[in-house]
Protein backbone atom coordinates (compact mmCIF):
# COMPACT_ATOMS: atom_id res chain seq x y z
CA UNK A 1 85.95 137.47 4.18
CA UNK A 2 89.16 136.08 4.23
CA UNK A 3 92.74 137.11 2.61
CA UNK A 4 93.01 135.45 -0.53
CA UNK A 5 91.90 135.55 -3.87
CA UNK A 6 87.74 135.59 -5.29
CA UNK A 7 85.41 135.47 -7.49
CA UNK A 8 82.11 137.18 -6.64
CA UNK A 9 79.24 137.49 -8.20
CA UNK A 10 77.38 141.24 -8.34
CA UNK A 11 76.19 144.16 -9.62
CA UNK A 12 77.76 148.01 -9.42
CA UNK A 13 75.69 150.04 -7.43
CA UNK A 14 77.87 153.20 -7.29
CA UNK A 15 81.31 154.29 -9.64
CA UNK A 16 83.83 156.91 -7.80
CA UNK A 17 86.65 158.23 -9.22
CA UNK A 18 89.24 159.33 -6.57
CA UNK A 19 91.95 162.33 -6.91
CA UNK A 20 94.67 159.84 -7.49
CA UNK A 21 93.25 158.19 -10.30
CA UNK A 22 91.95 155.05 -8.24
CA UNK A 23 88.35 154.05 -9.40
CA UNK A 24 85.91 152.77 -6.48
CA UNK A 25 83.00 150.98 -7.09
CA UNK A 26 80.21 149.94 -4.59
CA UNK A 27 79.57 146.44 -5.52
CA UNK A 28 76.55 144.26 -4.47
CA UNK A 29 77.75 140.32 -4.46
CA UNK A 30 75.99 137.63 -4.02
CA UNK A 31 76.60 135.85 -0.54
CA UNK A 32 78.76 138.60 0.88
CA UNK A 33 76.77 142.09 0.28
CA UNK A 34 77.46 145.47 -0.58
CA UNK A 35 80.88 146.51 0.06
CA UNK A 36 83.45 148.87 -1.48
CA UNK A 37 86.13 147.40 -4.12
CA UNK A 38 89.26 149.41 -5.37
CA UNK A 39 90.66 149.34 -9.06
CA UNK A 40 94.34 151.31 -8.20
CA UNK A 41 95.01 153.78 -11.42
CA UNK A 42 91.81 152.26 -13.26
CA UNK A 43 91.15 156.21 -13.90
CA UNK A 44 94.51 156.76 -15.40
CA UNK A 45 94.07 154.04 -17.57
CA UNK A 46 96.81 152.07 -15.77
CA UNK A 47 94.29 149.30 -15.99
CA UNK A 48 91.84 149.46 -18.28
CA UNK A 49 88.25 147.87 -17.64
CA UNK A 50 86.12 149.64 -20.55
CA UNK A 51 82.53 150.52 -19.50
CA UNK A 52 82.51 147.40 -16.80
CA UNK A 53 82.64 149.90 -14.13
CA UNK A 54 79.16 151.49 -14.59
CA UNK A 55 76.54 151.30 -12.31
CA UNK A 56 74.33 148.33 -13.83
CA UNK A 57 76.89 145.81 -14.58
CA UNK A 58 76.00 142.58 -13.63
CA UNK A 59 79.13 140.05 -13.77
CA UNK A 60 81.74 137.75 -11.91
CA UNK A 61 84.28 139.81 -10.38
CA UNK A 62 88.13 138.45 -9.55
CA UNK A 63 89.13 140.13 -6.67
CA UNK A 64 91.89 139.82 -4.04
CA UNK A 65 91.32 140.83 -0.35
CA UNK A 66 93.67 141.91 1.35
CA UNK A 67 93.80 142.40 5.36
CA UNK A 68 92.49 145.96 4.64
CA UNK A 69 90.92 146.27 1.39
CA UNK A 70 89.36 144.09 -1.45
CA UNK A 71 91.36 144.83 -5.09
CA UNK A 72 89.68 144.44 -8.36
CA UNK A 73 91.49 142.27 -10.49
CA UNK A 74 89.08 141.18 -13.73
CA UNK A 75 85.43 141.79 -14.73
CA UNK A 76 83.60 138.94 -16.62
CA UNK A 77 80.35 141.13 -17.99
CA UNK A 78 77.20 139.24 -17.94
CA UNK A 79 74.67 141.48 -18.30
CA UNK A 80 74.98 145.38 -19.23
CA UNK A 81 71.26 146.13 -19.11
CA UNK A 82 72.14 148.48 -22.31
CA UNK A 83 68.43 149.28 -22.92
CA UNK A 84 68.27 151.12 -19.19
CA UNK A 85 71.72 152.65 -19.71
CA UNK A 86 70.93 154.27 -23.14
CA UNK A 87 67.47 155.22 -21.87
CA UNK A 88 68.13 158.74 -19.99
CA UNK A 89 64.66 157.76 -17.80
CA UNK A 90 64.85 154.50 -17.31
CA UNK A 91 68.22 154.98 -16.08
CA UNK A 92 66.68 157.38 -13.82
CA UNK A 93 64.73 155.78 -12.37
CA UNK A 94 67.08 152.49 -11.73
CA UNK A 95 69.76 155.18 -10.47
CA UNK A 96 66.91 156.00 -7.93
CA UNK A 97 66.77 152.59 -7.04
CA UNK A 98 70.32 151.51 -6.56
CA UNK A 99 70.75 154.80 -4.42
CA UNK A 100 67.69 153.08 -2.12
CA UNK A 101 70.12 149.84 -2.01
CA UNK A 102 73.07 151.54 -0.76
CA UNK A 103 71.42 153.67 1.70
CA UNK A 104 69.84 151.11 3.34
CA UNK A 105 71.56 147.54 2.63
CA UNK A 106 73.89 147.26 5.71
CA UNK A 107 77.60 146.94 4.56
CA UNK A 108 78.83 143.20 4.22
CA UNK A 109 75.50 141.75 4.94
CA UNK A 110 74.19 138.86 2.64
CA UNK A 111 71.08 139.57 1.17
CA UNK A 112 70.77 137.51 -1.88
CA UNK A 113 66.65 137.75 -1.74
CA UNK A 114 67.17 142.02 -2.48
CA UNK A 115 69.85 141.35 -4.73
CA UNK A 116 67.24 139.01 -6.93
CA UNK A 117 64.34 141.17 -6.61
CA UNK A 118 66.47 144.15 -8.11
CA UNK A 119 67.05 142.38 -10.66
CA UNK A 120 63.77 141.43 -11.71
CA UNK A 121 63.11 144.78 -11.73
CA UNK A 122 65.75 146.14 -14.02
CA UNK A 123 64.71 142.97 -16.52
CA UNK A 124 61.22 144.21 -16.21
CA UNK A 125 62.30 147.92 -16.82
CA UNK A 126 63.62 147.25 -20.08
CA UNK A 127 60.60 146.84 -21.55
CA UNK A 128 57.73 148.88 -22.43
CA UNK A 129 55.98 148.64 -18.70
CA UNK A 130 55.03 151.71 -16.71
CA UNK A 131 57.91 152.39 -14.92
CA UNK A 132 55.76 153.41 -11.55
CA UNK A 133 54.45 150.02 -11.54
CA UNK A 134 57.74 148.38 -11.69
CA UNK A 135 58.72 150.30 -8.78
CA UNK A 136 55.85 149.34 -6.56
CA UNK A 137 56.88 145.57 -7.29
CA UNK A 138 60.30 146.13 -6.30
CA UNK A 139 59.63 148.27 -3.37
CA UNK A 140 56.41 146.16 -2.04
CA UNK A 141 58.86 142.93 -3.10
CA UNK A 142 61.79 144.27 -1.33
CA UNK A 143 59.80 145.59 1.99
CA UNK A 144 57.74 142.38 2.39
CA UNK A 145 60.51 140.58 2.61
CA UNK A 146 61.58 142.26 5.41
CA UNK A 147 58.57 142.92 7.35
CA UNK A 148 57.83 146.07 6.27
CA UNK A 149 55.12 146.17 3.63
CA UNK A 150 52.01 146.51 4.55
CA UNK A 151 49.88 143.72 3.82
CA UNK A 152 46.98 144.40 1.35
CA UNK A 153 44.72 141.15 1.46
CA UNK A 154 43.79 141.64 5.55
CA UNK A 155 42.32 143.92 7.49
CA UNK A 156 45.07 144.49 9.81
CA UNK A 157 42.60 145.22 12.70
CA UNK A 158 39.95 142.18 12.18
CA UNK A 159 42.04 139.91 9.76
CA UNK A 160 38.90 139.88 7.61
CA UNK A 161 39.62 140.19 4.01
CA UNK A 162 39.61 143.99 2.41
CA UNK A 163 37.27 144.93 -0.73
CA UNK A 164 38.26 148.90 -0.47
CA UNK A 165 41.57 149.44 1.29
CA UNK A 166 42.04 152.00 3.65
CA UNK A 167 45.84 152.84 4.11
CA UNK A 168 46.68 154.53 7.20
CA UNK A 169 50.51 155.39 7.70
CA UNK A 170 51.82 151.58 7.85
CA UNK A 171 48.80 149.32 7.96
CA UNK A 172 45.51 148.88 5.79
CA UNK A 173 42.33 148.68 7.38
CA UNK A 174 38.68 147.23 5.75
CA UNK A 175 35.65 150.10 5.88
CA UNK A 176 34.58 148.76 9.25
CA UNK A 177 38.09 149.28 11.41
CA UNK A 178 38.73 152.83 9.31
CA UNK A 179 40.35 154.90 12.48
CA UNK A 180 39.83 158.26 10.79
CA UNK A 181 38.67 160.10 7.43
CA UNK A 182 42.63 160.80 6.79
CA UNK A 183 43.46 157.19 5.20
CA UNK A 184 44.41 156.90 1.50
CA UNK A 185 41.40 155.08 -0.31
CA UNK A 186 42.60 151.82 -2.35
CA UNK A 187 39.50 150.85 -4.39
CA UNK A 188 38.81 147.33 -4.94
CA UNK A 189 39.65 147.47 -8.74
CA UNK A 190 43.39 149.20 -8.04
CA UNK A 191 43.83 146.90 -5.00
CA UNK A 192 43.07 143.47 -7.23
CA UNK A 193 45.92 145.14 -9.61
CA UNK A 194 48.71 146.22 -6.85
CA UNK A 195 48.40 142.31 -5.56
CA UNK A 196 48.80 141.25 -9.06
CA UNK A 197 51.48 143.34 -9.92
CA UNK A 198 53.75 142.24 -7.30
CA UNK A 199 51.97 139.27 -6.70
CA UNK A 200 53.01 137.51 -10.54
CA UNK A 201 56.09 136.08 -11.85
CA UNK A 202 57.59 138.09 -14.30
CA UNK A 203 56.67 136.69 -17.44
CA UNK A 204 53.08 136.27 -15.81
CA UNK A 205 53.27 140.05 -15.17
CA UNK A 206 54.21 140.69 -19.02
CA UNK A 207 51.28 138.89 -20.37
CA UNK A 208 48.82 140.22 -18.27
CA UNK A 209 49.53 143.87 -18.39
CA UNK A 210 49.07 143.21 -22.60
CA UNK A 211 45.75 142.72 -21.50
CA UNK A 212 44.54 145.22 -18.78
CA UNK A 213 44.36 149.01 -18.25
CA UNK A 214 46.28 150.11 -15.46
CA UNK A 215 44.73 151.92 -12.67
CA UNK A 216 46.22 152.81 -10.04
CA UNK A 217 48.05 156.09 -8.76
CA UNK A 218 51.37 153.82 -8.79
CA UNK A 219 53.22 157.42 -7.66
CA UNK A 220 51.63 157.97 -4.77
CA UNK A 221 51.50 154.68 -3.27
CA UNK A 222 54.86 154.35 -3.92
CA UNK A 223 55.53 157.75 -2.24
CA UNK A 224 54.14 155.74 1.08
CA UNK A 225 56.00 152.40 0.52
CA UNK A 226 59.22 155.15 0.56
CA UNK A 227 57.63 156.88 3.60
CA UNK A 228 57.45 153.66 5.32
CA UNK A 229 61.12 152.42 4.23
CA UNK A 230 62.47 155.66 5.63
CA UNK A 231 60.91 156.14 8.71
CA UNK A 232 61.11 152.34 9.38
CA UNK A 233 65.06 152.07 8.88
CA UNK A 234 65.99 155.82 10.15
């Protein structure tokens, strides 16, 4: 990024205020990535930006960049996601997930295809969805595009389509190519409804949960999709 003046496109990720009154927000932007952006005396009130500074803003952001540093200037709010904010779990749970983006987006790094799939997720988090099964479609969304979700359709010994999934530390296996006894057991029902959940566009995904029961152990197999994020990216 060059010195001069810009305006990005993002989301806060993370709100710090400093000892000298300086308020630092860790900003994902669209074409450039997560980086750090300074407000000087934004604390202090020497420049006042309201409640545009929380985590969860979505918005155009004027900014100067210096050699050293990028300065905010203005926030134009676009979406405040007020419905998360207000919600003491919901907000939980997208805290959780914006600490997952700044722990393991790489600084300055485009990645427009995360940045979309997060917020897909928040939309779907404001309504009345199990929150567990929002987080598998961001997770499994997030981790497929990069390589790292397991694929659930394949056998990924024989390539032969799976009925019962057997999940063994990054891969599934069918019943026939099962290495050991110590594989989490996906039954054909769940494994139809983990596809579908991450599988459907969003308004898709709306409509059809209205009409099913939800059955699978969405906290556990998201425990593994973590598992495999961490160990993966370590």
């Amino acid at each position: 990024m060059r010195q001069g003046f810009y305006k990005l496109t993002g989301v806060v990720l993370k709100r710090h205020e400093t000892n000298e009154g300086d308020i630092r927000l860790y900003n994902l932007f669209r074409d450039y990535g997560p980086q750090w952006i300074l407000a000087p005396g934004a604390a202090r009130g020497r420049r006042r930006f309201g409640g545009a500074t929380e985590p969860l803003i979505w918005g155009h952001f004027g900014c100067y960049k210096s050699p050293k540093q990028l300065y905010l200037r203005d926030i134009e709010v676009k979406e405040d996601h007020w419905k998360i904010r207000s919600n003491p779990d919901k907000l939980e749970k997208a805290m959780v997930w914006t600490n997952l983006l700044t722990k393991y987006l790489l600084p300055l790094q485009p990645c427009n295809e995360v940045m979309a799939i997060f917020y897909d997720s928040l939309c779907l988090l404001e309504r009345d969805i199990d929150e567990s099964m929002i987080e598998w479609r961001f997770l499994y969304r997030w981790m497929k595009r990069w390589g790292l979700a397991p694929e659930l359709v394949r056998c990924a010994s024989c390539g032969k389509e799976v009925t019962t999934a057997y999940w063994d530390e990054d891969v599934v296996f069918c019943e026939e190519c099962r290495s050991n006894t110590d594989e989490l057991i996906i039954p054909k029902e769940e494994l139809r409804e983990m596809v579908f959940a991450f599988a459907l566009p969003r308004e898709s995904l709306v409509r059809w949960i209205q009409r099913v029961k939800l059955r699978a152990n969405y906290v556990v197999y998201n425990r593994k999709l973590r598992d495999i994020l961490r160990l993966s990216l370590a």
